[in-house]
C-alpha atoms as a PDB file:
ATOM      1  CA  UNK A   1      46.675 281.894 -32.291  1.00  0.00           C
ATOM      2  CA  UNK A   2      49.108 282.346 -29.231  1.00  0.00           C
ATOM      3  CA  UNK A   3      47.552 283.096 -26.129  1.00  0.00           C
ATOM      4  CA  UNK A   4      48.904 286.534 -26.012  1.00  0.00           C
ATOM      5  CA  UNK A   5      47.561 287.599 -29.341  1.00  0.00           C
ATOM      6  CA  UNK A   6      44.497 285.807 -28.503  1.00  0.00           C
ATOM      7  CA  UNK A   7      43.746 288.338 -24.899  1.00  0.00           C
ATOM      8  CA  UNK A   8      45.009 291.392 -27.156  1.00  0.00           C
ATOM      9  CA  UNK A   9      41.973 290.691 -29.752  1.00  0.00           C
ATOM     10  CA  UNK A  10      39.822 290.312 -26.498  1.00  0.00           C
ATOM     11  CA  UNK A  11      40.594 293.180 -25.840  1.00  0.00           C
ATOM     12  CA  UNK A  12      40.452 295.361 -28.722  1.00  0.00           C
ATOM     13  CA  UNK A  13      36.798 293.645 -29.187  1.00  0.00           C
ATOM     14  CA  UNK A  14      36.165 295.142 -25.875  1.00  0.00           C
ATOM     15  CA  UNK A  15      37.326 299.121 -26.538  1.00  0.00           C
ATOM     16  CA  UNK A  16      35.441 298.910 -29.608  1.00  0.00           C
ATOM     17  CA  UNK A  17      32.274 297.273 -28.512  1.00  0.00           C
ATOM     18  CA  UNK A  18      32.421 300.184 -25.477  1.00  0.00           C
ATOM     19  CA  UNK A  19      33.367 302.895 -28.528  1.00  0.00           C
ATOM     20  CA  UNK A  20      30.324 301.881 -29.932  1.00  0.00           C
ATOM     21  CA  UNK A  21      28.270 301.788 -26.529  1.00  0.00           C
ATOM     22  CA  UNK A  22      29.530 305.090 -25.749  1.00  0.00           C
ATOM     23  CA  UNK A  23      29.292 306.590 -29.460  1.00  0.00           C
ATOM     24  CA  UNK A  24      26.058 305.111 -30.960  1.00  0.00           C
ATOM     25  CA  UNK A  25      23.888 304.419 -28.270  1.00  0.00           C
ATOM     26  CA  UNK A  26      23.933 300.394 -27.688  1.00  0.00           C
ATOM     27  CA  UNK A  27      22.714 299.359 -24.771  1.00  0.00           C
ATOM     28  CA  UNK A  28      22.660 295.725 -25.660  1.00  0.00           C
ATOM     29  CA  UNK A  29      26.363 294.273 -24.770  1.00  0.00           C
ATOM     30  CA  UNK A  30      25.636 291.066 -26.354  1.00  0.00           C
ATOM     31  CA  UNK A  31      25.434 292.755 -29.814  1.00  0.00           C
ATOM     32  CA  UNK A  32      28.018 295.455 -28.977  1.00  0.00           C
ATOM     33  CA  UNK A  33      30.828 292.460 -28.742  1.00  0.00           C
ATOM     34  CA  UNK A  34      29.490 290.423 -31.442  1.00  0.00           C
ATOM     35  CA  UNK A  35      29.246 293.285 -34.039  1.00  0.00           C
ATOM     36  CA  UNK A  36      32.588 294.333 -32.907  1.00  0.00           C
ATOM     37  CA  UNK A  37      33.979 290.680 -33.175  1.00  0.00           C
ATOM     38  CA  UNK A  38      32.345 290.406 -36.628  1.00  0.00           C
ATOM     39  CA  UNK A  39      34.550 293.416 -37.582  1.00  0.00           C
ATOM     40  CA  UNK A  40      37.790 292.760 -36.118  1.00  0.00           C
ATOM     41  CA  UNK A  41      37.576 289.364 -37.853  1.00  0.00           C
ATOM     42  CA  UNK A  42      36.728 286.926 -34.507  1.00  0.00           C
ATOM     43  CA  UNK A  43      34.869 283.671 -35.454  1.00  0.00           C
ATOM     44  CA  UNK A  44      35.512 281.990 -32.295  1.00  0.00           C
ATOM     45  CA  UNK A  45      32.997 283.655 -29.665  1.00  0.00           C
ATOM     46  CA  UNK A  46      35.015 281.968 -27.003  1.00  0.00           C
ATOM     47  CA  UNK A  47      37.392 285.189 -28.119  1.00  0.00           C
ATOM     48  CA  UNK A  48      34.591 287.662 -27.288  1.00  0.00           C
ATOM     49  CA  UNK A  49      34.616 289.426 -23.472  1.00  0.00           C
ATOM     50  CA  UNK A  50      32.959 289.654 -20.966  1.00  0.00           C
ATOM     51  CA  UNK A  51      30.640 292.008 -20.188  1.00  0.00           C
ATOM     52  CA  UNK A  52      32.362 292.740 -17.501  1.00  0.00           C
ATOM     53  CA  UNK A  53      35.369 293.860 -19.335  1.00  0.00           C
ATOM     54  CA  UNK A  54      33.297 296.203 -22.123  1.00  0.00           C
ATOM     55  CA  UNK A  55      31.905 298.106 -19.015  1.00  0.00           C
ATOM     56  CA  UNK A  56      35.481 298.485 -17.683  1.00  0.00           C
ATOM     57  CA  UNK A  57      36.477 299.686 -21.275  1.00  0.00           C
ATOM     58  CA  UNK A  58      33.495 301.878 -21.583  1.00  0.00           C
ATOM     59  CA  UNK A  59      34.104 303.700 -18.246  1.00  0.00           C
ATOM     60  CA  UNK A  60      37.563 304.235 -19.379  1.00  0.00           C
ATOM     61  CA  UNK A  61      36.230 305.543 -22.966  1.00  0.00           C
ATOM     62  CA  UNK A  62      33.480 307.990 -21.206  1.00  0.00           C
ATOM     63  CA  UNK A  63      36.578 309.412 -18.924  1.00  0.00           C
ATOM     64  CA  UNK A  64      39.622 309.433 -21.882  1.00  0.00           C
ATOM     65  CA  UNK A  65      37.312 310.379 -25.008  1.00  0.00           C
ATOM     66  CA  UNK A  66      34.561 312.046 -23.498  1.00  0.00           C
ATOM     67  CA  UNK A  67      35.467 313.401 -20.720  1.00  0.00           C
ATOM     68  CA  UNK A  68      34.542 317.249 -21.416  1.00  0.00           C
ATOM     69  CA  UNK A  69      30.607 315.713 -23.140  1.00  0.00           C
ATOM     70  CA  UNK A  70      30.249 313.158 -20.677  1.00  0.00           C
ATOM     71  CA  UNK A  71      29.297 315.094 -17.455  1.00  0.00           C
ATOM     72  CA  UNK A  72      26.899 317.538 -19.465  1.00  0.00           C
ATOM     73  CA  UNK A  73      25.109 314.038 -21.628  1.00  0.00           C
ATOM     74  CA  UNK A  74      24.993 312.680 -17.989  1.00  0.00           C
ATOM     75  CA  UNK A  75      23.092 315.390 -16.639  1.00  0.00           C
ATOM     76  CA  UNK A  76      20.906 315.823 -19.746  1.00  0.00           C
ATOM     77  CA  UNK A  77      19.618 312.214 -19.778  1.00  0.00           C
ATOM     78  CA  UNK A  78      19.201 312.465 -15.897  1.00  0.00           C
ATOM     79  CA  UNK A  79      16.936 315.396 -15.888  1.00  0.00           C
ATOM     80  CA  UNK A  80      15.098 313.809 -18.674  1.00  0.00           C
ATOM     81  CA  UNK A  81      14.604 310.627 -16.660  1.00  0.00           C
ATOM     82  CA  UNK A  82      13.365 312.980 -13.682  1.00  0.00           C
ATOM     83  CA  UNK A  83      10.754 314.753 -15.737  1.00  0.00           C
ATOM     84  CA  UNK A  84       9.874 311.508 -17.147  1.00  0.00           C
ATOM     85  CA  UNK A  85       9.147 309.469 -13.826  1.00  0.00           C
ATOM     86  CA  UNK A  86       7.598 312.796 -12.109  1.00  0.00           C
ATOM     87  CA  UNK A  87       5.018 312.809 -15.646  1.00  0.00           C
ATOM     88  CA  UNK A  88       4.732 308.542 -14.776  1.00  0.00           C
ATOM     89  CA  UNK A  89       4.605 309.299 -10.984  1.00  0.00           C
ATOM     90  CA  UNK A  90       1.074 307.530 -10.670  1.00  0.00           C
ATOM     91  CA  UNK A  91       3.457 304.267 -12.112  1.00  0.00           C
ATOM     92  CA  UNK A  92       6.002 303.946  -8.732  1.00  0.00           C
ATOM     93  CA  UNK A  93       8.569 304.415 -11.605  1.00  0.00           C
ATOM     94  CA  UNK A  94      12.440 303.712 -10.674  1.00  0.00           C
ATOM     95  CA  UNK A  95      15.544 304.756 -12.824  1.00  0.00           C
ATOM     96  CA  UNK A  96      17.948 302.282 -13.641  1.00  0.00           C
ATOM     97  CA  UNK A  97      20.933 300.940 -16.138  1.00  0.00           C
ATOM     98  CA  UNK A  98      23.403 303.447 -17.580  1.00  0.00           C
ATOM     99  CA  UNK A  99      22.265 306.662 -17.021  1.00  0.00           C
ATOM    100  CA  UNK A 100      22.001 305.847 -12.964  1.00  0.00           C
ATOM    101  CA  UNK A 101      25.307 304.141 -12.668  1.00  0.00           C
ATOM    102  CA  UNK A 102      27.332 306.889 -14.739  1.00  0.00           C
ATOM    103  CA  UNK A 103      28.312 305.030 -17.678  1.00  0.00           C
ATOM    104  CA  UNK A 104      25.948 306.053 -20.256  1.00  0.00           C
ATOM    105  CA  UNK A 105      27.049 307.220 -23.469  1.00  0.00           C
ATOM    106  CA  UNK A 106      25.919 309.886 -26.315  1.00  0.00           C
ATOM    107  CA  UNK A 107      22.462 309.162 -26.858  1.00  0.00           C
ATOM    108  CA  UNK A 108      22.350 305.956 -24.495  1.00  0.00           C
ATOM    109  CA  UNK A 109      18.771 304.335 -24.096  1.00  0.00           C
ATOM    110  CA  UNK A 110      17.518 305.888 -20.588  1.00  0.00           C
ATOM    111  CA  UNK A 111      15.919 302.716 -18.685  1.00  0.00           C
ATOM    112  CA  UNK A 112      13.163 303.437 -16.520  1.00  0.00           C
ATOM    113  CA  UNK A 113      11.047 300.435 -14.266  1.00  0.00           C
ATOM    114  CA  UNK A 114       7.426 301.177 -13.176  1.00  0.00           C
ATOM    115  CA  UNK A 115       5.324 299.017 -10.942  1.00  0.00           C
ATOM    116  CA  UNK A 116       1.512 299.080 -11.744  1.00  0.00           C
ATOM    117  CA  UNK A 117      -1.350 296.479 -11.661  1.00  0.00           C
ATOM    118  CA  UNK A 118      -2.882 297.875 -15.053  1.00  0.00           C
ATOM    119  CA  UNK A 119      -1.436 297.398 -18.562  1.00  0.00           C
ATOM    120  CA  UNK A 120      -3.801 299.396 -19.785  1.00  0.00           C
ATOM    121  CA  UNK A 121      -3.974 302.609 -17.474  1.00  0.00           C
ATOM    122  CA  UNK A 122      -0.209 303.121 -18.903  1.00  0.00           C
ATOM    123  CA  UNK A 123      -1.495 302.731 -22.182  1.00  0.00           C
ATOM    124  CA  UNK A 124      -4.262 305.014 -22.203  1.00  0.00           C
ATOM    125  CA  UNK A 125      -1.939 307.603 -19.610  1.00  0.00           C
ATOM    126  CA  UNK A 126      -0.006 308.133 -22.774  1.00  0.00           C
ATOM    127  CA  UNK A 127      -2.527 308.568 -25.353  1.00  0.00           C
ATOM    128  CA  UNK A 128      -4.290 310.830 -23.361  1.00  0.00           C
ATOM    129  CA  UNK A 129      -0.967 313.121 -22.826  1.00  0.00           C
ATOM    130  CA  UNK A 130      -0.533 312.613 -26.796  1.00  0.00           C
ATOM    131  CA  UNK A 131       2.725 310.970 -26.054  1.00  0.00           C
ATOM    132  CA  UNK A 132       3.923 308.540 -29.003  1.00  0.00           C
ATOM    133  CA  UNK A 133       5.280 305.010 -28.168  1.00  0.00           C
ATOM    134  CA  UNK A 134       5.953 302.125 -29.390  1.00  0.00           C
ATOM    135  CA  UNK A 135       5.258 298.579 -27.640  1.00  0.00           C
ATOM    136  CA  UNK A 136       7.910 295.850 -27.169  1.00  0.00           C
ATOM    137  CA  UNK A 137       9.043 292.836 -24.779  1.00  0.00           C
ATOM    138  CA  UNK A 138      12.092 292.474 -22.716  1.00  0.00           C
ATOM    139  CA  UNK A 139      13.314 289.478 -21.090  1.00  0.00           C
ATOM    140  CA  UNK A 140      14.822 289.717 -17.545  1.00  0.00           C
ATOM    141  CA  UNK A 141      16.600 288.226 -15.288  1.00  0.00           C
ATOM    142  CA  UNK A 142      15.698 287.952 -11.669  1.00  0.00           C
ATOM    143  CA  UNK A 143      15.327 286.550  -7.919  1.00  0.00           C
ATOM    144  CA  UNK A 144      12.222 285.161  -6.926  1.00  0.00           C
ATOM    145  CA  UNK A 145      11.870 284.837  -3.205  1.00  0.00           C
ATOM    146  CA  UNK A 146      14.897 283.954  -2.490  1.00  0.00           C
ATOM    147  CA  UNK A 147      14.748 280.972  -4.215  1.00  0.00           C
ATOM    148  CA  UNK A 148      17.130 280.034  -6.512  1.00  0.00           C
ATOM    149  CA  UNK A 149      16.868 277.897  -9.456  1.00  0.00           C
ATOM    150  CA  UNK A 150      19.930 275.875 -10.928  1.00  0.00           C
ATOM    151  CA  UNK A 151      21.190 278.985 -12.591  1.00  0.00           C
ATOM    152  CA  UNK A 152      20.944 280.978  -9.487  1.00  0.00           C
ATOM    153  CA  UNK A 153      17.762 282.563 -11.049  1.00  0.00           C
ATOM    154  CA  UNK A 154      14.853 283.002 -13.118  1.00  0.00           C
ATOM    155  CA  UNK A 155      13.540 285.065 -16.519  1.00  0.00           C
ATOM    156  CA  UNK A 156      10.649 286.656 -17.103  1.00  0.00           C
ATOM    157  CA  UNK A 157       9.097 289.045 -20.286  1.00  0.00           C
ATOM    158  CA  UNK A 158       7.735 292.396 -19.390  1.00  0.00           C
ATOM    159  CA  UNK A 159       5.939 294.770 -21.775  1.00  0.00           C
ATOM    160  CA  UNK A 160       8.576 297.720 -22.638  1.00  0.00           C
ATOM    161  CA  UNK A 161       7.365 300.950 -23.787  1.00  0.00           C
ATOM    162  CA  UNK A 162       9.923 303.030 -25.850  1.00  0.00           C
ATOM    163  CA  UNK A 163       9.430 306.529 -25.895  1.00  0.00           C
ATOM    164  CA  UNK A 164      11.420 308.793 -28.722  1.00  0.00           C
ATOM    165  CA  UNK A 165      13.362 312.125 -26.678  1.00  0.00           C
ATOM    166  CA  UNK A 166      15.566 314.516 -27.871  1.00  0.00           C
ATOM    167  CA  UNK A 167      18.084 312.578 -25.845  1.00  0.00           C
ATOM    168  CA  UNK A 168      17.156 309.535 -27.088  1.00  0.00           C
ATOM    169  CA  UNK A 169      14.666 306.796 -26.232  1.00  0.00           C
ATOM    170  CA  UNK A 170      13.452 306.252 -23.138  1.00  0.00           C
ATOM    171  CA  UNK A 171      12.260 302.495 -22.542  1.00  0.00           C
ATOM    172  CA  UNK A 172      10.019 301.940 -19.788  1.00  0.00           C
ATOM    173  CA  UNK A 173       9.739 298.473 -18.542  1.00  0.00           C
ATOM    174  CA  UNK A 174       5.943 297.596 -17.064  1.00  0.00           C
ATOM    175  CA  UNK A 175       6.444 294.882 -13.699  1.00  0.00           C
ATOM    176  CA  UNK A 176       3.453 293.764 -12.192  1.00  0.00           C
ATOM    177  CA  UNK A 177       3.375 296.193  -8.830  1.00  0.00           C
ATOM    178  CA  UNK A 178       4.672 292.744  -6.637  1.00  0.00           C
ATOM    179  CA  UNK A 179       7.910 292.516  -8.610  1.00  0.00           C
ATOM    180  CA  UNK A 180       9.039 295.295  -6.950  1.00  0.00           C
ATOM    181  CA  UNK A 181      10.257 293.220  -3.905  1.00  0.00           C
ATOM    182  CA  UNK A 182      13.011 291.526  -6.079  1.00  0.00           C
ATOM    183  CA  UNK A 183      15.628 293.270  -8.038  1.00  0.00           C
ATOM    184  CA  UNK A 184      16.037 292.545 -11.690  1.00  0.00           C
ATOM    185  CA  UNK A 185      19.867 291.580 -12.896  1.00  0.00           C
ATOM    186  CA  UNK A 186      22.666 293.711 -14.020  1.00  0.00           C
ATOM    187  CA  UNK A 187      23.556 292.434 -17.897  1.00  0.00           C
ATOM    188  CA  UNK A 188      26.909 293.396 -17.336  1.00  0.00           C
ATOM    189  CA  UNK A 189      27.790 290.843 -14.149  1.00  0.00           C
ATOM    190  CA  UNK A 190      24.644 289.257 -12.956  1.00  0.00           C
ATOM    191  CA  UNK A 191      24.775 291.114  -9.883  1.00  0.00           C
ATOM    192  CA  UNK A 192      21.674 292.641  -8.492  1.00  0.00           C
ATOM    193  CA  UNK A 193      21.139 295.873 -10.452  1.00  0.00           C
ATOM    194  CA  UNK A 194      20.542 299.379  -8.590  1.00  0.00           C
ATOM    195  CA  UNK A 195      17.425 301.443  -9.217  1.00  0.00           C
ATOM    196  CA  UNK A 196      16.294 304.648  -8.220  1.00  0.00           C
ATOM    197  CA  UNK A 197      13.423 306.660  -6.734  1.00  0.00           C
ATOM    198  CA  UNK A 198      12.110 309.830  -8.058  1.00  0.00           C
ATOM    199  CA  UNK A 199      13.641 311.682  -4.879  1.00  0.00           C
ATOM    200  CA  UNK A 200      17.083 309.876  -5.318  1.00  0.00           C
ATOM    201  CA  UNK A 201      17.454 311.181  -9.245  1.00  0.00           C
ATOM    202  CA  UNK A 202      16.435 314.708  -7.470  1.00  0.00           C
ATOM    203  CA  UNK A 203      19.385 314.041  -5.293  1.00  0.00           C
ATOM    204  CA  UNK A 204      21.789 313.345  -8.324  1.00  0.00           C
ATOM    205  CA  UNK A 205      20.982 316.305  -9.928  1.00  0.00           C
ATOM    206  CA  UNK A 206      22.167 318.305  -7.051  1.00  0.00           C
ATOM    207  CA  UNK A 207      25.231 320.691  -8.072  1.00  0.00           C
END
């Protein structure tokens, strides 16, 4: 395949692995590009973008295709994040992902990062508040103290909680209260990923 055809299909994988982000709720943008890949007929996953590029594409699909939805889903999953860390306040929770940096779609995961020494106090929180959940893992990427290992850094599994809203799920991921010294890793670039306090949402959600 010529090189030229070969960057278009790159980049039609890209506008419809961010359709789907925006459209269906992915959050993952390993199997966005894959599934969209698979369906535009690319066997060679040297084809497949970047993350990097889908997040361009889905920035430009939020502002082109959803431009009149976008600002009011924004807002929605925001608000739902606040009431959500104020209920978890006890858990030094911080928003982060999508619905922080802007580019979340219609029903996009909301991604929320608590800090607390006890499993179990989280566990019991919600069962006492009557609050359905369901238990997962989640591997992430990270600094640790600086130090850098040959890939520049290092992985670790947290326990994820995913609760079900009527703006879609809300995953919280449990760090041990320590971790919040290092900053996990954007999926989309590697860089280190922005989170947010309780007071800084509040500020967001100013008109």
């Amino acid at each position: 395949m010529a090189k030229e055809n070969l960057q278009q299909l790159r980049q039609l994988i890209a506008q419809q692995a961010a359709r789907m982000m925006a459209e269906d709720g992915i959050s993952d943008f390993s199997y966005a590009k894959k599934k969209a890949g698979r369906q535009l007929g690319a066997i060679d996953n040297s084809v497949l973008p970047s993350n990097t590029e889908i997040e361009e594409e889905l920035k430009l699909y939020n502002a082109l295709f959803l431009s009149e939805e976008h600002p009011g889903n924004l807002r929605d999953l925001r608000k739902n994040a606040l009431f959500t860390m104020q209920l978890l306040e006890r858990f030094n929770p911080y928003l982060t992902g999508s619905v922080l940096d802007g580019t979340a779609g219609l029903g996009s995961e909301t991604h929320i990062h608590l800090f607390a020494d006890s499993l179990k106090d989280l566990e019991m929180f919600l069962l006492n508040q009557d609050i359905p959940f369901e238990t997962n893992e989640k591997s992430y990427r990270f600094m640790n103290d600086g130090k850098r290992d040959k890939k520049g850094d290092n992985r670790k599994k947290v326990p994820v909680f995913t609760l079900e809203m009527n703006t879609g799920l809300i995953k919280l991921s449990v760090f041990e209260s320590d971790d919040i010294r290092v900053a996990t890793k954007r999926a989309a670039d590697g860089a280190n990923a922005d989170r947010a306090s309780i007071e800084e949402v509040k500020e967001l959600l100013q008109p």
